[in-house]
N, C-alpha and C. Protein backbone atom coordinates (compact mmCIF):
# COMPACT_ATOMS: atom_id res chain seq x y z
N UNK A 1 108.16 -31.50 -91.25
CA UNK A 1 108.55 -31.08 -89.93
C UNK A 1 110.07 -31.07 -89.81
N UNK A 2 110.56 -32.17 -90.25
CA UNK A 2 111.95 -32.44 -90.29
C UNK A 2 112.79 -31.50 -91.18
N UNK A 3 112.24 -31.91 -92.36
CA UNK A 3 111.89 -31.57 -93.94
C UNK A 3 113.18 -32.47 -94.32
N UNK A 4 113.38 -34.05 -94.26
CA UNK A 4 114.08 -35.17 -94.91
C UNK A 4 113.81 -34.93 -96.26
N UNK A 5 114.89 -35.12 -96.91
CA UNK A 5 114.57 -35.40 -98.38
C UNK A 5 114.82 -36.75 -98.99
N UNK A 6 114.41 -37.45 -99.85
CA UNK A 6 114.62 -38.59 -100.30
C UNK A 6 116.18 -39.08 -100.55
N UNK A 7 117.24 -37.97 -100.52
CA UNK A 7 118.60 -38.49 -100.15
C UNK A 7 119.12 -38.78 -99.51
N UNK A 8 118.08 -37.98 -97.95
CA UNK A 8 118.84 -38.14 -96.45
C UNK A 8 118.33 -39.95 -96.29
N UNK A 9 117.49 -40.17 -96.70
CA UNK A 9 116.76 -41.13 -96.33
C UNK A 9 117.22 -42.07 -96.93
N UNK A 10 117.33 -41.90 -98.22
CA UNK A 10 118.39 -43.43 -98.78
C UNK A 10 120.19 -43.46 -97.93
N UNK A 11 120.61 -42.49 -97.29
CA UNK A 11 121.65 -42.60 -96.68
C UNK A 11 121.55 -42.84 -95.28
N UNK A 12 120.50 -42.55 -94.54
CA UNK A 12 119.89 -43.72 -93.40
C UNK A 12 119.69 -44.89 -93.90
N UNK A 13 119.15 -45.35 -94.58
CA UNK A 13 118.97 -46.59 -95.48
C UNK A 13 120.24 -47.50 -95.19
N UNK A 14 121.24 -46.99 -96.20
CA UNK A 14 122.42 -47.74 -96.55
C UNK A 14 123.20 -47.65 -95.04
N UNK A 15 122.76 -46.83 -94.30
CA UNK A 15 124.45 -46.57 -92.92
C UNK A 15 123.24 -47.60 -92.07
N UNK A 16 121.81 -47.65 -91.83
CA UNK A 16 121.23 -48.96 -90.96
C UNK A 16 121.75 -50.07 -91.28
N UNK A 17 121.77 -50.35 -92.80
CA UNK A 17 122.06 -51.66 -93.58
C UNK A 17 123.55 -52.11 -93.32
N UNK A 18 124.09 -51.39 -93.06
CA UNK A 18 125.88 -51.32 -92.97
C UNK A 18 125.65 -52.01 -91.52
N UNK A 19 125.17 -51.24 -90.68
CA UNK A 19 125.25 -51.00 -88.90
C UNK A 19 124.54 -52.48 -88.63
N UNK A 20 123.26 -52.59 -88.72
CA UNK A 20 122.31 -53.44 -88.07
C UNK A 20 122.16 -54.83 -89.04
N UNK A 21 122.48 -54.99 -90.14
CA UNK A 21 122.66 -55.84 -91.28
C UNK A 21 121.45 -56.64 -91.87
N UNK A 22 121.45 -57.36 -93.02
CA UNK A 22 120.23 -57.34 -93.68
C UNK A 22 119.28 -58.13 -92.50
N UNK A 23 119.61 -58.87 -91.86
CA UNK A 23 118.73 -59.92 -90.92
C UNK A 23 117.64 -59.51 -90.06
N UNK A 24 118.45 -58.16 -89.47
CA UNK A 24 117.67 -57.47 -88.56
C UNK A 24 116.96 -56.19 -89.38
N UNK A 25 117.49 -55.95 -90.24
CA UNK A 25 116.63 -54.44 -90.93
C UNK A 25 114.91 -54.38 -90.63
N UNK A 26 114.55 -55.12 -91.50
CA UNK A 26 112.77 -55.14 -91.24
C UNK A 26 112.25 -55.14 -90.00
N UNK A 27 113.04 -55.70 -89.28
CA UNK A 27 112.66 -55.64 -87.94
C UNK A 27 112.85 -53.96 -87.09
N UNK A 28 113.70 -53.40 -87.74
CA UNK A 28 114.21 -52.16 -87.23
C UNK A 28 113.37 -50.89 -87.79
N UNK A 29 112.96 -51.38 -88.91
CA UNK A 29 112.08 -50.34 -89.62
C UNK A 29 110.54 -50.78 -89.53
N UNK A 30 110.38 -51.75 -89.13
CA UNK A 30 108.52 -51.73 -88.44
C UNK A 30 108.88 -51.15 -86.86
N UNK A 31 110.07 -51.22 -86.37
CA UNK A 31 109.91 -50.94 -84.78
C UNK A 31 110.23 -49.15 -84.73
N UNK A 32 110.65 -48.34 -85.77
CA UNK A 32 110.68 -47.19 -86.04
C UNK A 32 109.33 -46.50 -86.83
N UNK A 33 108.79 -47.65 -87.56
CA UNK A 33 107.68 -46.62 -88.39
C UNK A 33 106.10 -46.66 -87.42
N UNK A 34 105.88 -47.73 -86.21
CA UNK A 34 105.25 -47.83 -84.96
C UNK A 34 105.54 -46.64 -84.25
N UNK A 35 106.86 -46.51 -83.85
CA UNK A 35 107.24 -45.37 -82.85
C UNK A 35 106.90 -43.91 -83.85
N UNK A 36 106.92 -43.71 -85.07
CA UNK A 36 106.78 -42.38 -85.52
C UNK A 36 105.40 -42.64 -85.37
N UNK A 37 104.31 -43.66 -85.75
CA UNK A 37 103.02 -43.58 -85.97
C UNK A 37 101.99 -43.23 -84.44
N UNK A 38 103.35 -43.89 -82.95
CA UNK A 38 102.72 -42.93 -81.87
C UNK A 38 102.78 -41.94 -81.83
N UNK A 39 104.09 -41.49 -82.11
CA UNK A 39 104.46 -40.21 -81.94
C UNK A 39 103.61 -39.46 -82.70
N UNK A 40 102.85 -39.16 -83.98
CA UNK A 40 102.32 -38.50 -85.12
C UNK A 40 100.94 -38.47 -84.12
N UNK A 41 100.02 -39.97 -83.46
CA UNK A 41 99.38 -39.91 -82.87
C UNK A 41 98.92 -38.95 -81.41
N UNK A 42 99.94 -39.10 -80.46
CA UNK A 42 100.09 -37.96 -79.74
C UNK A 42 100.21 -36.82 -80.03
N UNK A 43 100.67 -36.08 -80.98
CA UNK A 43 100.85 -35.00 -81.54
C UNK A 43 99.41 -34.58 -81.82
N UNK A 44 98.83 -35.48 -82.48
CA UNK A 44 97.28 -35.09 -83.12
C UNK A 44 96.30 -35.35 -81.53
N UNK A 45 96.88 -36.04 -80.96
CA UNK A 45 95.74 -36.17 -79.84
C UNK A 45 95.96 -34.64 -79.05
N UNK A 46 97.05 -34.24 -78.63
CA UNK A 46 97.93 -33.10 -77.77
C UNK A 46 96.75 -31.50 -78.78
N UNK A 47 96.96 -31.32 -80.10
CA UNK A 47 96.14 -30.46 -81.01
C UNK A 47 94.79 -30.21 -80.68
N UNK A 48 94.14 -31.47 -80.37
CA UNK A 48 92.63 -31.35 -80.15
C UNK A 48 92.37 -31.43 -78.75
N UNK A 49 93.29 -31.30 -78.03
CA UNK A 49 92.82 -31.21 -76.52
C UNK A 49 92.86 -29.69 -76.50
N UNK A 50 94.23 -29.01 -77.44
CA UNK A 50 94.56 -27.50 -77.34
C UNK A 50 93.42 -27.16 -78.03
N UNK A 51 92.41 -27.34 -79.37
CA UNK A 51 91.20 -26.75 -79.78
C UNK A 51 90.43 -27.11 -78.83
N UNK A 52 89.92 -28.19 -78.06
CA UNK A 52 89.02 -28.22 -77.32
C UNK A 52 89.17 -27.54 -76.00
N UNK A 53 90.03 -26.95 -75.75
CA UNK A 53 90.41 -26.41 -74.05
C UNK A 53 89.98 -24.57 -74.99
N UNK A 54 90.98 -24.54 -76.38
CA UNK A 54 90.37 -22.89 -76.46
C UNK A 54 88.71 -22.70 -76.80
N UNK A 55 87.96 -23.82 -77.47
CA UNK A 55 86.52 -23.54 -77.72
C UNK A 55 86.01 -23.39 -76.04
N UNK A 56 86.11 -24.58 -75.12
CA UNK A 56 85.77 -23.97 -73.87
C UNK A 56 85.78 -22.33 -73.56
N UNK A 57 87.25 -22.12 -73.28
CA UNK A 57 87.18 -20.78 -72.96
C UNK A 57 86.59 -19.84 -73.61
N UNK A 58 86.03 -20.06 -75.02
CA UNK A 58 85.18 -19.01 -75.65
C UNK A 58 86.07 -18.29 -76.74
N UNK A 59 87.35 -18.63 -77.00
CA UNK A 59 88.37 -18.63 -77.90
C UNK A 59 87.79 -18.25 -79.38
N UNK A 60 86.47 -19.43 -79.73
CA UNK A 60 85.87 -19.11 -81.23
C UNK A 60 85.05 -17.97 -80.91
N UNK A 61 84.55 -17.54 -80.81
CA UNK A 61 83.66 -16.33 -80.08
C UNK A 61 84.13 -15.12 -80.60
N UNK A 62 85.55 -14.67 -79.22
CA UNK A 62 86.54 -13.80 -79.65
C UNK A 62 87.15 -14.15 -81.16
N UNK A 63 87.60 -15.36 -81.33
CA UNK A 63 87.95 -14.88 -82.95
C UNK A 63 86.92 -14.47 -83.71
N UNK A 64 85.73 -15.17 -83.86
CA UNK A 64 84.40 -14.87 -84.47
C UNK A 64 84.37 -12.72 -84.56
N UNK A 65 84.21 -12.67 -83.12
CA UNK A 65 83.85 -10.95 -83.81
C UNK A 65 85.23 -10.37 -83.77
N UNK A 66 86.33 -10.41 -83.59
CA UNK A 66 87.71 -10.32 -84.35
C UNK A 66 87.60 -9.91 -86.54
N UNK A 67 86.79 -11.38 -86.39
CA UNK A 67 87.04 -11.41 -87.84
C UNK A 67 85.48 -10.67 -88.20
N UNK A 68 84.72 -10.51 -87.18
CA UNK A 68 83.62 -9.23 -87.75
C UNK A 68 84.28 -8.21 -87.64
N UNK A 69 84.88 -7.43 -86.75
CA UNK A 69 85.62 -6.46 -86.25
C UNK A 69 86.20 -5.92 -87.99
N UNK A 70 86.95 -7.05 -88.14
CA UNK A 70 88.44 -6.86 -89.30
C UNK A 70 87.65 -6.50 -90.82
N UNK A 71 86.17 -7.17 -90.62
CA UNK A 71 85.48 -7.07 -91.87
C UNK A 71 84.77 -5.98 -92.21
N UNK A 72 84.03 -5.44 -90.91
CA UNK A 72 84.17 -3.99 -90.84
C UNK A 72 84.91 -3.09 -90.85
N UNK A 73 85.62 -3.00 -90.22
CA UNK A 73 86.62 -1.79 -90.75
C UNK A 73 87.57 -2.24 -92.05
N UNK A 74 87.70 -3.09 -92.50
CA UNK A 74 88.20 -2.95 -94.28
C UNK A 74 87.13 -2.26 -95.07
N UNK A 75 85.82 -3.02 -94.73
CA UNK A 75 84.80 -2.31 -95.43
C UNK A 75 84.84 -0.34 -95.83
N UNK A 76 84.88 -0.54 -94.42
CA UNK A 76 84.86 1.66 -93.65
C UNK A 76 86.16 2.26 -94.90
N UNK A 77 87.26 1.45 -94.10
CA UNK A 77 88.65 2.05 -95.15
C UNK A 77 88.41 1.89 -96.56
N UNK A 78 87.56 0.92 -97.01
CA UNK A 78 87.45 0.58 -98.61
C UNK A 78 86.84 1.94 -99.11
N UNK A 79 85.66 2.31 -98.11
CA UNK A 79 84.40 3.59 -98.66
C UNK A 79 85.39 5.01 -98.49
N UNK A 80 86.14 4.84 -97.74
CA UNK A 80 87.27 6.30 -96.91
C UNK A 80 87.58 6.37 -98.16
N UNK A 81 88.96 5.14 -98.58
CA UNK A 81 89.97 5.24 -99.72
C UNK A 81 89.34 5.86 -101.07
N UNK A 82 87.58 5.41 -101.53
CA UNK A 82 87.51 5.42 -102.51
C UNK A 82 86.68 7.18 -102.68
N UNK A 83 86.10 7.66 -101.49
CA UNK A 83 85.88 9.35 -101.18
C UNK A 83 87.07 9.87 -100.88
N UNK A 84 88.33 9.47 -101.13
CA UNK A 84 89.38 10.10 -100.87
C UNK A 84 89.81 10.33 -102.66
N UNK A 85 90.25 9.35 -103.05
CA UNK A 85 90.54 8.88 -104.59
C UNK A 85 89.51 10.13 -105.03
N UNK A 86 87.90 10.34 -104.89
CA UNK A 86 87.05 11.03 -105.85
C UNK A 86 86.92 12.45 -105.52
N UNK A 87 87.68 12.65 -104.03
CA UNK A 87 87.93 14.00 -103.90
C UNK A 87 89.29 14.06 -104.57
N UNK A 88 90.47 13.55 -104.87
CA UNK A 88 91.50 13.99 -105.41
C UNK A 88 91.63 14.28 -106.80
N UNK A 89 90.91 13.35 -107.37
CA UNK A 89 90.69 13.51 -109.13
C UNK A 89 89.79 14.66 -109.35
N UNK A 90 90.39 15.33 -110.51
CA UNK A 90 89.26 16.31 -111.21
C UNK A 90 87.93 15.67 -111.55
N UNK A 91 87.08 16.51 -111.99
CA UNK A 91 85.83 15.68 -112.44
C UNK A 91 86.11 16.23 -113.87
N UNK A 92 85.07 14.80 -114.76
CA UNK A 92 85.74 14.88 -116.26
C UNK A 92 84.62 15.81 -116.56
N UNK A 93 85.39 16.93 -117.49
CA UNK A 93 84.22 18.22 -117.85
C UNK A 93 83.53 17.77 -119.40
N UNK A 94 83.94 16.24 -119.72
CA UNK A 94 83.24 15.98 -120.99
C UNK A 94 82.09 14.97 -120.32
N UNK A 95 80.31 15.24 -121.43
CA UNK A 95 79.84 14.03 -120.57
C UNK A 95 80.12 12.62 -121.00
N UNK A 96 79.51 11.97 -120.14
CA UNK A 96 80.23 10.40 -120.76
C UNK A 96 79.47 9.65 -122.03
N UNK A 97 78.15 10.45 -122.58
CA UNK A 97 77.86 9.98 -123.51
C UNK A 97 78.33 10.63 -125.33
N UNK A 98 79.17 11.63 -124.71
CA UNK A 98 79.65 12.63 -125.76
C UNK A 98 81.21 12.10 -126.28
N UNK A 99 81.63 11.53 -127.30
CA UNK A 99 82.50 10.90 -127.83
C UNK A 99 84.15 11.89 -127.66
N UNK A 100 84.97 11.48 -127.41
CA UNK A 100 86.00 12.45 -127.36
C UNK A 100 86.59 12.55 -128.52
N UNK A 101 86.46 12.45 -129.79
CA UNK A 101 86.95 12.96 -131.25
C UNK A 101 86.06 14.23 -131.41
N UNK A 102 84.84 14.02 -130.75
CA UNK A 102 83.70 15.46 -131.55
C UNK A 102 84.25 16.83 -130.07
N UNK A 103 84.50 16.35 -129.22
CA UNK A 103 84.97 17.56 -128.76
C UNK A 103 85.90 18.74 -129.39
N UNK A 104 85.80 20.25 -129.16
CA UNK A 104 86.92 20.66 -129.78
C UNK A 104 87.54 21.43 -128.48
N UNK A 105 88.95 22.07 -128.69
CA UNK A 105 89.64 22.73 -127.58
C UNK A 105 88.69 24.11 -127.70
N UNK A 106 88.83 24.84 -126.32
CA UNK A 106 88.18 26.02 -126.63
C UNK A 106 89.31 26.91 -126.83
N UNK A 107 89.00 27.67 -127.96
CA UNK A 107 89.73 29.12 -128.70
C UNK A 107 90.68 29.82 -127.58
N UNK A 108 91.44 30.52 -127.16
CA UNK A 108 92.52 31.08 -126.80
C UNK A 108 91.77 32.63 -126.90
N UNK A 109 91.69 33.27 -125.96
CA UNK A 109 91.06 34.32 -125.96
C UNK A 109 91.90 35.37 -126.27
N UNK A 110 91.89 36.34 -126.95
CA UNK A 110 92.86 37.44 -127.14
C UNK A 110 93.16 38.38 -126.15
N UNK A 111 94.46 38.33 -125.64
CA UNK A 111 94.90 39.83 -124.80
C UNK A 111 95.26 40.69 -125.19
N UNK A 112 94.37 41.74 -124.49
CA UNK A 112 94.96 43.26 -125.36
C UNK A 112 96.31 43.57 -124.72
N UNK A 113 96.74 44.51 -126.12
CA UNK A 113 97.70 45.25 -126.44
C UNK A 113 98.66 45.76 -125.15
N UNK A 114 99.67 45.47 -124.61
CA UNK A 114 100.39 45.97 -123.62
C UNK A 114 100.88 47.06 -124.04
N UNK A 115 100.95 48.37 -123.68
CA UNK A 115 101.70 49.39 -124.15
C UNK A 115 103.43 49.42 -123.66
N UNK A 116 103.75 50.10 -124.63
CA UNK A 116 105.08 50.54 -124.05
C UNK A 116 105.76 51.17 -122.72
N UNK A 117 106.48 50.55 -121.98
CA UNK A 117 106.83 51.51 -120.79
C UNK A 117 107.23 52.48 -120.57
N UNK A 118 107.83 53.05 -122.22
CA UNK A 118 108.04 54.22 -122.42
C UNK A 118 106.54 55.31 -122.68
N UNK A 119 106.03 54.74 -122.87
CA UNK A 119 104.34 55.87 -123.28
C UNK A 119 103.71 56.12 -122.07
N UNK A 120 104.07 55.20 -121.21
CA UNK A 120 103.85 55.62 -119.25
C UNK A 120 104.21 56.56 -118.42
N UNK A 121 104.05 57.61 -118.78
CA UNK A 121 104.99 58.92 -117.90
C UNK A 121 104.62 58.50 -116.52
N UNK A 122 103.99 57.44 -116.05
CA UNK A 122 103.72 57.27 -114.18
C UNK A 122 105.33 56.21 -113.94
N UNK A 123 105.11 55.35 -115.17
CA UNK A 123 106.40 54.63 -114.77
C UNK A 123 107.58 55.11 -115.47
N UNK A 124 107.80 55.78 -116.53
CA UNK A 124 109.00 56.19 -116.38
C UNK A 124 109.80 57.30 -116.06
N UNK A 125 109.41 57.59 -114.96
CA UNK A 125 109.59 58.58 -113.73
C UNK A 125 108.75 60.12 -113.99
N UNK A 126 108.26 60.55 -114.85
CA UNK A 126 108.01 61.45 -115.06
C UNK A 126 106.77 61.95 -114.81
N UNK A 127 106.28 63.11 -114.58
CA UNK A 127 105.19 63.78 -114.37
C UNK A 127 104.05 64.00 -115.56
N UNK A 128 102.63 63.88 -115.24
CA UNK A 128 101.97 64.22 -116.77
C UNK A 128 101.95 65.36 -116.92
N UNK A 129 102.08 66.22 -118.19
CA UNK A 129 102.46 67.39 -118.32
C UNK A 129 100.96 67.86 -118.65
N UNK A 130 100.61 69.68 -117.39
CA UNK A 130 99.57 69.44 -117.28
C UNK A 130 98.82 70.75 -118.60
């Protein structure tokens, strides 16, 4: 809470021991570790009056279908995300029991022959001679 570290605390230590001197010390540190142990006490009593005043009002309830609420719709988005993902990917055109070494590419089909744009009398401006 504080967040003391074991240095702050040996330097409270030594500046009590300086201040209040060895006679009275023990006496100063049972009358401080009482007062933190009410204080820690109230704190925990103050907590469970605040859980017991929100279970009254019905507090677990609302969180209860909150966290149905939250579990359903992750669910919904989980099924969305993953018909989203299987509409975006191709589908694999090999089947899955067919090894991918025995596949082969398919052949390159041949295109015919483009002619010259000169042997085109439409495109190179000229008339067919009739």
């Amino acid at each position: 809470m504080f967040d003391i570290g074991w240095g702050e605390m040996f330097l409270i230590g030594v500046v009590a021991l300086i201040v209040v001197g060895p006679k009275d010390l023990p006496a100063l540190f049972r009358t401080v570790g009482n007062f933190t142990g009410k204080a820690r006490a109230m704190a925990r009593d103050f907590q469970r009056s605040m859980e017991q005043a929100a279970n009254e009002a019905g507090m677990s309830e609302v969180s209860k279908s909150f966290q149905a609420i939250d579990r359903n719709l992750n669910a919904a988005t989980g099924s969305a995300r993953k018909f989203a993902q299987s509409m975006t990917q191709p589908p694999d055109p090999t089947p899955p029991s067919a090894p991918l070494a025995a596949t082969e590419p398919p052949a390159p089909a041949e295109a015919a022959p483009a002619e010259p744009a000169a042997s085109r009398p439409e495109e190179a401006g000229r008339t067919p001679a009739a």
